[in-house]
Protein backbone atom coordinates (compact mmCIF):
# COMPACT_ATOMS: atom_id res chain seq x y z
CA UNK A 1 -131.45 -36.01 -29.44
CA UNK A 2 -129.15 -36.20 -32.67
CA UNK A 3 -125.86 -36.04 -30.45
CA UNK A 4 -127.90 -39.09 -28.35
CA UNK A 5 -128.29 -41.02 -31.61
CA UNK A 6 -124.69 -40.60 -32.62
CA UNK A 7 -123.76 -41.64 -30.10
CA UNK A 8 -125.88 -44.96 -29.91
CA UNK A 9 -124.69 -45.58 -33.33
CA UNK A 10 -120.99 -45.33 -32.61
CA UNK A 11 -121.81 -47.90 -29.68
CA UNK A 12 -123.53 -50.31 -32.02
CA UNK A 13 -120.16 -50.43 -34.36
CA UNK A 14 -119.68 -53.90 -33.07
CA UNK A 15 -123.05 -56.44 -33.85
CA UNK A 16 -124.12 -57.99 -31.15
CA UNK A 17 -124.07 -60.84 -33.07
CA UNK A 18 -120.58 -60.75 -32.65
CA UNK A 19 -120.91 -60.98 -28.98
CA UNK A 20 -119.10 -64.00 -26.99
CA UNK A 21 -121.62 -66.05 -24.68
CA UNK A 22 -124.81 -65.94 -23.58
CA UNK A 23 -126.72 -62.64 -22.52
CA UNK A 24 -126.76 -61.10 -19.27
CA UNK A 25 -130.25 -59.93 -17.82
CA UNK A 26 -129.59 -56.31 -16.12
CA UNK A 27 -133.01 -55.55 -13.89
CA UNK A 28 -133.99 -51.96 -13.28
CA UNK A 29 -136.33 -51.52 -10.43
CA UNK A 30 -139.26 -49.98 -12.31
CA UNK A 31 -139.80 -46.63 -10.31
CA UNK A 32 -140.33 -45.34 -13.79
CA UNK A 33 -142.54 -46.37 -16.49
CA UNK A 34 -140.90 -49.31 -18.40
CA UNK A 35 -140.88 -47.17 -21.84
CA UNK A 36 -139.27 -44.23 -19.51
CA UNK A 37 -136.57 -46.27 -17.90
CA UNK A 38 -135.41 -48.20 -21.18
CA UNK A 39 -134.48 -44.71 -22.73
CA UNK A 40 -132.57 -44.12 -19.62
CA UNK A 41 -131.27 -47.69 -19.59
CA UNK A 42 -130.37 -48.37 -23.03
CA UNK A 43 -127.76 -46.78 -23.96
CA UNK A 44 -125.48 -47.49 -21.37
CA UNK A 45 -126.94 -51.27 -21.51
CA UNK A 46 -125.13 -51.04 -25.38
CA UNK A 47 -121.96 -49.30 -23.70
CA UNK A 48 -121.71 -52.21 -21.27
CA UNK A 49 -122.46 -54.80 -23.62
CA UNK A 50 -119.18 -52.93 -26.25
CA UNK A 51 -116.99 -52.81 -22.94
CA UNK A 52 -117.18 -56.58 -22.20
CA UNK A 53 -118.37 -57.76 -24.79
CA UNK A 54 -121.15 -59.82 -24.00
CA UNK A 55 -124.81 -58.58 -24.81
CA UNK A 56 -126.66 -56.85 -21.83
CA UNK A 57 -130.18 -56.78 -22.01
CA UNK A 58 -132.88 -54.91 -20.44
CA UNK A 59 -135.32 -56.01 -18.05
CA UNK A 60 -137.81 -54.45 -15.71
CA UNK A 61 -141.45 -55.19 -14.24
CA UNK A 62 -144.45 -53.41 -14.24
CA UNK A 63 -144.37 -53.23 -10.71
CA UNK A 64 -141.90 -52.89 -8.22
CA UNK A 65 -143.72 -55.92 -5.88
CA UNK A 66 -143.21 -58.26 -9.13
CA UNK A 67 -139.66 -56.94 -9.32
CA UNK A 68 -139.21 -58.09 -5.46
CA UNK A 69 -140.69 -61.32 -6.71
CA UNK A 70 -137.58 -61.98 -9.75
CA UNK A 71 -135.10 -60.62 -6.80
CA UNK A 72 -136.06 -63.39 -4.94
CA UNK A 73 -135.88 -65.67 -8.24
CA UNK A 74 -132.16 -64.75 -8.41
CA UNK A 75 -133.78 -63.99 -12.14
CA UNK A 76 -131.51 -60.99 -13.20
CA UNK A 77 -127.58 -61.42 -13.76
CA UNK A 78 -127.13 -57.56 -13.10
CA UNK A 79 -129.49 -55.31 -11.08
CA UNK A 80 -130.13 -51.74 -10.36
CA UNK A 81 -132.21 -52.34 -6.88
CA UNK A 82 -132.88 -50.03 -3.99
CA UNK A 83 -131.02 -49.88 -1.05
CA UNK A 84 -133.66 -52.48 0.98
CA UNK A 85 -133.95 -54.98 -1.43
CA UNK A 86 -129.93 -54.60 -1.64
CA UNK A 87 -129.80 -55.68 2.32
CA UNK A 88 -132.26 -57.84 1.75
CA UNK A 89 -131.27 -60.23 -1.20
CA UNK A 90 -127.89 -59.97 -0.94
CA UNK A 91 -128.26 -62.07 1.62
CA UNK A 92 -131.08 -64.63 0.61
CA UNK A 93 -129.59 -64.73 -2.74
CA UNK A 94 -126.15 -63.52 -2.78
CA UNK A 95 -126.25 -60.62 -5.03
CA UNK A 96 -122.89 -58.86 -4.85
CA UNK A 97 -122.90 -54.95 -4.88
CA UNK A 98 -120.48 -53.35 -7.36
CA UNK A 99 -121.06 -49.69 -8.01
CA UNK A 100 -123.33 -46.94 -6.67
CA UNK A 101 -124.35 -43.42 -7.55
CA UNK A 102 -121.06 -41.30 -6.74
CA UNK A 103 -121.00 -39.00 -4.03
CA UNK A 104 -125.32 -39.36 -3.58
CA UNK A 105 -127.20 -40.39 -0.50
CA UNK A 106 -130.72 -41.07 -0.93
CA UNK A 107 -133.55 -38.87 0.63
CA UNK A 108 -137.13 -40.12 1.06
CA UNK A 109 -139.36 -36.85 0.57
CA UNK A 110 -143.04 -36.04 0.73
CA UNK A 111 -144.48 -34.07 -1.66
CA UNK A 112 -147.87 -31.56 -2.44
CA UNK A 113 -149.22 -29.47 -4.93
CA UNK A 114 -148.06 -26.15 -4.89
CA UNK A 115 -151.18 -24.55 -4.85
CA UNK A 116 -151.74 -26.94 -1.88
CA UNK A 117 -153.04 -25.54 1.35
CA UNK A 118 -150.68 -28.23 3.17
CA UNK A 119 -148.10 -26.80 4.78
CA UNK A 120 -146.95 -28.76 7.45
CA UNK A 121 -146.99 -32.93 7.96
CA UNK A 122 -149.07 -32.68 10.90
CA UNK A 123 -152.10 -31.41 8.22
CA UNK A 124 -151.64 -35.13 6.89
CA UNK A 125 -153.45 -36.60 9.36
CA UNK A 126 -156.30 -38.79 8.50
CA UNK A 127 -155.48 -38.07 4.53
CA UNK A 128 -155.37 -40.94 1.90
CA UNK A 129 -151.26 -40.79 0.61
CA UNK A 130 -149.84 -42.52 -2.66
CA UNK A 131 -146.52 -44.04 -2.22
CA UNK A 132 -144.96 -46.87 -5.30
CA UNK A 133 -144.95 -49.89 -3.08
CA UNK A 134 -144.95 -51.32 0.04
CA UNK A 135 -140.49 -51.85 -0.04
CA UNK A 136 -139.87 -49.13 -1.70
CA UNK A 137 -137.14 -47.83 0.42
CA UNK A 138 -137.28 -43.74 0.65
CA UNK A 139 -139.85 -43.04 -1.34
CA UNK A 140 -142.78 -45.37 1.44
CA UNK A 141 -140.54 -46.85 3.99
CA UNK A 142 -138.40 -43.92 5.12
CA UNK A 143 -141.52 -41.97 4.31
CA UNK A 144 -143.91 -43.79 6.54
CA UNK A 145 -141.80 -44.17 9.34
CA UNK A 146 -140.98 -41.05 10.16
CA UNK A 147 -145.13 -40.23 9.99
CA UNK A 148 -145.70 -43.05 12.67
CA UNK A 149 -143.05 -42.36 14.39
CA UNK A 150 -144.38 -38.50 14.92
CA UNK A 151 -147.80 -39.96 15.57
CA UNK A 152 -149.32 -39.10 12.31
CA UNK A 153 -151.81 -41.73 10.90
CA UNK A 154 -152.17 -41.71 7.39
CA UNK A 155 -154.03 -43.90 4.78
CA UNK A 156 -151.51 -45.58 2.54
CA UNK A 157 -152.50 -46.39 -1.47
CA UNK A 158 -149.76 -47.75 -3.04
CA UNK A 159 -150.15 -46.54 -7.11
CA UNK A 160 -146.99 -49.05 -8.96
CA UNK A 161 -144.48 -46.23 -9.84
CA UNK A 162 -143.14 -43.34 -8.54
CA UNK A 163 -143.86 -41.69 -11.50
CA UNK A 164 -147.52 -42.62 -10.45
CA UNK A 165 -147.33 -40.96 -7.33
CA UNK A 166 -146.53 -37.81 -8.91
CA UNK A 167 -148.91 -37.88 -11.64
CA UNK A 168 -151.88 -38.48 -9.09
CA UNK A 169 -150.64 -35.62 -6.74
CA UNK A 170 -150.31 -33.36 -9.47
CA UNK A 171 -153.62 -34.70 -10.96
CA UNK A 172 -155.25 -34.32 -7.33
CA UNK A 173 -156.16 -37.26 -6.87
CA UNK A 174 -154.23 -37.39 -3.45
CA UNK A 175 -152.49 -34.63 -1.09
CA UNK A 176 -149.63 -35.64 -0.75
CA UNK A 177 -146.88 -38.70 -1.30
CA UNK A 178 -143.99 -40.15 -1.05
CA UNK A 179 -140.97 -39.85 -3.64
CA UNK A 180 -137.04 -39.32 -3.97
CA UNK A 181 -135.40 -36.53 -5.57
CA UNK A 182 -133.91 -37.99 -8.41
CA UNK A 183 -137.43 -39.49 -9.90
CA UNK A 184 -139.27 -36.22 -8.67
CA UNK A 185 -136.43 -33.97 -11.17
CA UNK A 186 -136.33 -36.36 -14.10
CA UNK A 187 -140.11 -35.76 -14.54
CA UNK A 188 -141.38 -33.75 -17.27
CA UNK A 189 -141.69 -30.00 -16.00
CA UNK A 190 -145.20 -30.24 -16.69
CA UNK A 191 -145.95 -32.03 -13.95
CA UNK A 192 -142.83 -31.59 -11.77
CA UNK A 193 -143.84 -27.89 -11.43
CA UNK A 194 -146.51 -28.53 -10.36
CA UNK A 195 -144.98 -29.75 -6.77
CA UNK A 196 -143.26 -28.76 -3.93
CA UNK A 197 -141.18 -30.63 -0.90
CA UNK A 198 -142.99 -31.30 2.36
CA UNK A 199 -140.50 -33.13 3.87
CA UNK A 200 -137.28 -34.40 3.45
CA UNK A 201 -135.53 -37.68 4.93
CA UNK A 202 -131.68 -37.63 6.28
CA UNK A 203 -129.74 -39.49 3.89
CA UNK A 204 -128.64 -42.86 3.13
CA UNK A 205 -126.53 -45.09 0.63
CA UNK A 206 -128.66 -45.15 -2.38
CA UNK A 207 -129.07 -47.50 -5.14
CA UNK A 208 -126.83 -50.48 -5.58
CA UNK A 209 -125.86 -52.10 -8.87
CA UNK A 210 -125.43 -55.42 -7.80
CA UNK A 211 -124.59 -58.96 -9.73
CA UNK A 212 -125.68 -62.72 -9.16
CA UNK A 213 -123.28 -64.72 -7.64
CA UNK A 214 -123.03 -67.11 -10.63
CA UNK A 215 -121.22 -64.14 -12.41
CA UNK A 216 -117.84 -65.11 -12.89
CA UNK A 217 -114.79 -62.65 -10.40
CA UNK A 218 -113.40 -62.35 -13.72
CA UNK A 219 -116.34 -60.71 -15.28
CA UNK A 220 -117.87 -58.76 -12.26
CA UNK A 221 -114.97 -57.42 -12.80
CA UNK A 222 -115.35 -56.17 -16.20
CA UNK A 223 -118.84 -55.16 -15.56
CA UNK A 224 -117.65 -52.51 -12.68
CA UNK A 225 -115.66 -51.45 -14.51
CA UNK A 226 -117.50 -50.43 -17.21
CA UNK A 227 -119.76 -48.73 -14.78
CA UNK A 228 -117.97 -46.65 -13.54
CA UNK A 229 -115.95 -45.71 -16.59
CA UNK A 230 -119.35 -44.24 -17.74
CA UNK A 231 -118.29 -40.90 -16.45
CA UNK A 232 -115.34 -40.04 -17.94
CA UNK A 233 -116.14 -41.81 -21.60
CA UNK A 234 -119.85 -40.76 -21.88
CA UNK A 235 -121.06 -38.75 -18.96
CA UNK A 236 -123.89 -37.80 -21.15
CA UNK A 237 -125.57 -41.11 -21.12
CA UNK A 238 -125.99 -40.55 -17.46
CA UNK A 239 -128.02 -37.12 -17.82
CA UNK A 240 -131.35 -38.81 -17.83
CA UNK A 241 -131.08 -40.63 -15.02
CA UNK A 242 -130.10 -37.50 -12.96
CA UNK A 243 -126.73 -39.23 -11.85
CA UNK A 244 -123.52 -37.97 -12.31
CA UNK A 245 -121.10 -41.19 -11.88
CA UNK A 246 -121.22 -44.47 -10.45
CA UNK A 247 -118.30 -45.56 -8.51
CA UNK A 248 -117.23 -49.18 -6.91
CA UNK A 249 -119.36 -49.95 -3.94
CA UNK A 250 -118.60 -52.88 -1.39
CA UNK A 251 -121.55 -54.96 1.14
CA UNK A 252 -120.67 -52.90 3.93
CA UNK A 253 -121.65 -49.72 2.35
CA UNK A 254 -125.36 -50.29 2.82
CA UNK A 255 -124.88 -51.24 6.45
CA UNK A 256 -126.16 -47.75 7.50
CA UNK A 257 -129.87 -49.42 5.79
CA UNK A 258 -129.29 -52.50 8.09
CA UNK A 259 -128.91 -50.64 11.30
CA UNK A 260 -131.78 -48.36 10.45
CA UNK A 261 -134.11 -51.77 9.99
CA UNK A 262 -131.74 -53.85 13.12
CA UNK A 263 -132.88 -50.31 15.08
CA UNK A 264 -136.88 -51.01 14.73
């Protein structure tokens, strides 16, 4: 924690005060609680905001379904947005990919309590399952389709967050839900302990961060690379959100999500 606050400190050398032009609005698809994700976020909002200097500021919803709805707004200058919404808005509102989680794919999984006498998906039938949202990508969509797909009819309750999900499963509150690796190991042990994989999806391009089309070529620019400069200047900063490096990412990286939606 003291090395973390250093190092915020050291970021904050130059007042934002000082920065040129108006603020950018980065939007972080709230999988996480909003408290959670802007300790995540934060700091490497401030290390953006140093690189090209202009202020980035955080911005999230309480729900993933009202985050859809500011996607659709064009509301955020910068977004961290799953791999649906991605194939989705880039193209209703021209949001232009520029980095991704380096060297990742993205796995939907289904998850149980250990002590769970669940062992295989076919024991879901019939059972009440918490997933984050309707569009979330792995965590309900990937999730979901497979269990149709295998003839397995469930009763979907969607709970906000995937940090929900795995609160109420641990809780028992439901058997079983849907989830992605990388929320499912940044939770406290407490309750990640508590769990165990079901199933596991085959992978796909994950994440994209992804800019408004109003952002200048110039300063997309600037932003990518700040992004994925993270790794080599302050790969600490990307510890809590269970990511080792972003690198540049291009439209046609996520076409593997449009052929998996062009396929149904």
């Amino acid at each position: 924690m003291n090395l973390l606050r250093a190092i915020l400190l050291s970021l904050l050398v130059t007042p934002i005060s000082s920065l040129a032009a108006k603020p950018l609005n980065f939007g972080i698809v709230p999988q996480q609680s909003a408290e959670k994700l802007a300790r995540q976020w934060m700091p490497i909002l401030q290390y953006i905001s140093k690189e090209i200097g202009q202020e980035v500021r955080f911005a999230t919803k309480s729900s993933i379904p009202l985050f859809e709805k500011e996607l659709s707004k064009g509301s955020y200058d910068i977004t961290y947005m799953n791999p649906y919404h991605y194939t989705v808005f880039s193209q209703s509102n021209g949001y232009i990919a520029i980095a991704k989680a380096k060297n990742k794919k993205i796995k939907g999984v289904i998850v149980v309590k250990k002590e769970s006498d669940i062992s295989t998906v076919q024991e879901l039938e019939g059972k009440k399952l918490a997933f984050p949202s309707p569009d979330a990508f792995a965590a309900s969509i990937l999730s979901q389709s497979f269990l149709a797909q295998n003839n397995i009819d469930i009763e979907p309750v969607y709970v906000r967050s995937h940090d929900s999900v795995y609160h109420n499963i641990a809780q028992g509150n439901f058997v079983a839900g849907g989830g992605i690796y990388r929320t499912l190991n940044a939770m406290q042990p407490e309750v990640s302990d508590k769990l165990t994989v079901l199933w596991e999806s085959k992978g796909y391009t994950p994440h994209a961060i992804a800019v408004g089309p109003h952002v200048s070529k110039d300063l997309r620019k600037r932003i990518q690379q700040a992004i994925t400069s993270l790794e080599n200047v302050h790969p600490e900063l990307l510890s809590p959100l269970k990511i080792k490096g972003f690198e540049q990412a291009k439209d046609s990286d996520w076409n593997d999500v449009r052929l998996l939606f062009a396929e149904e």
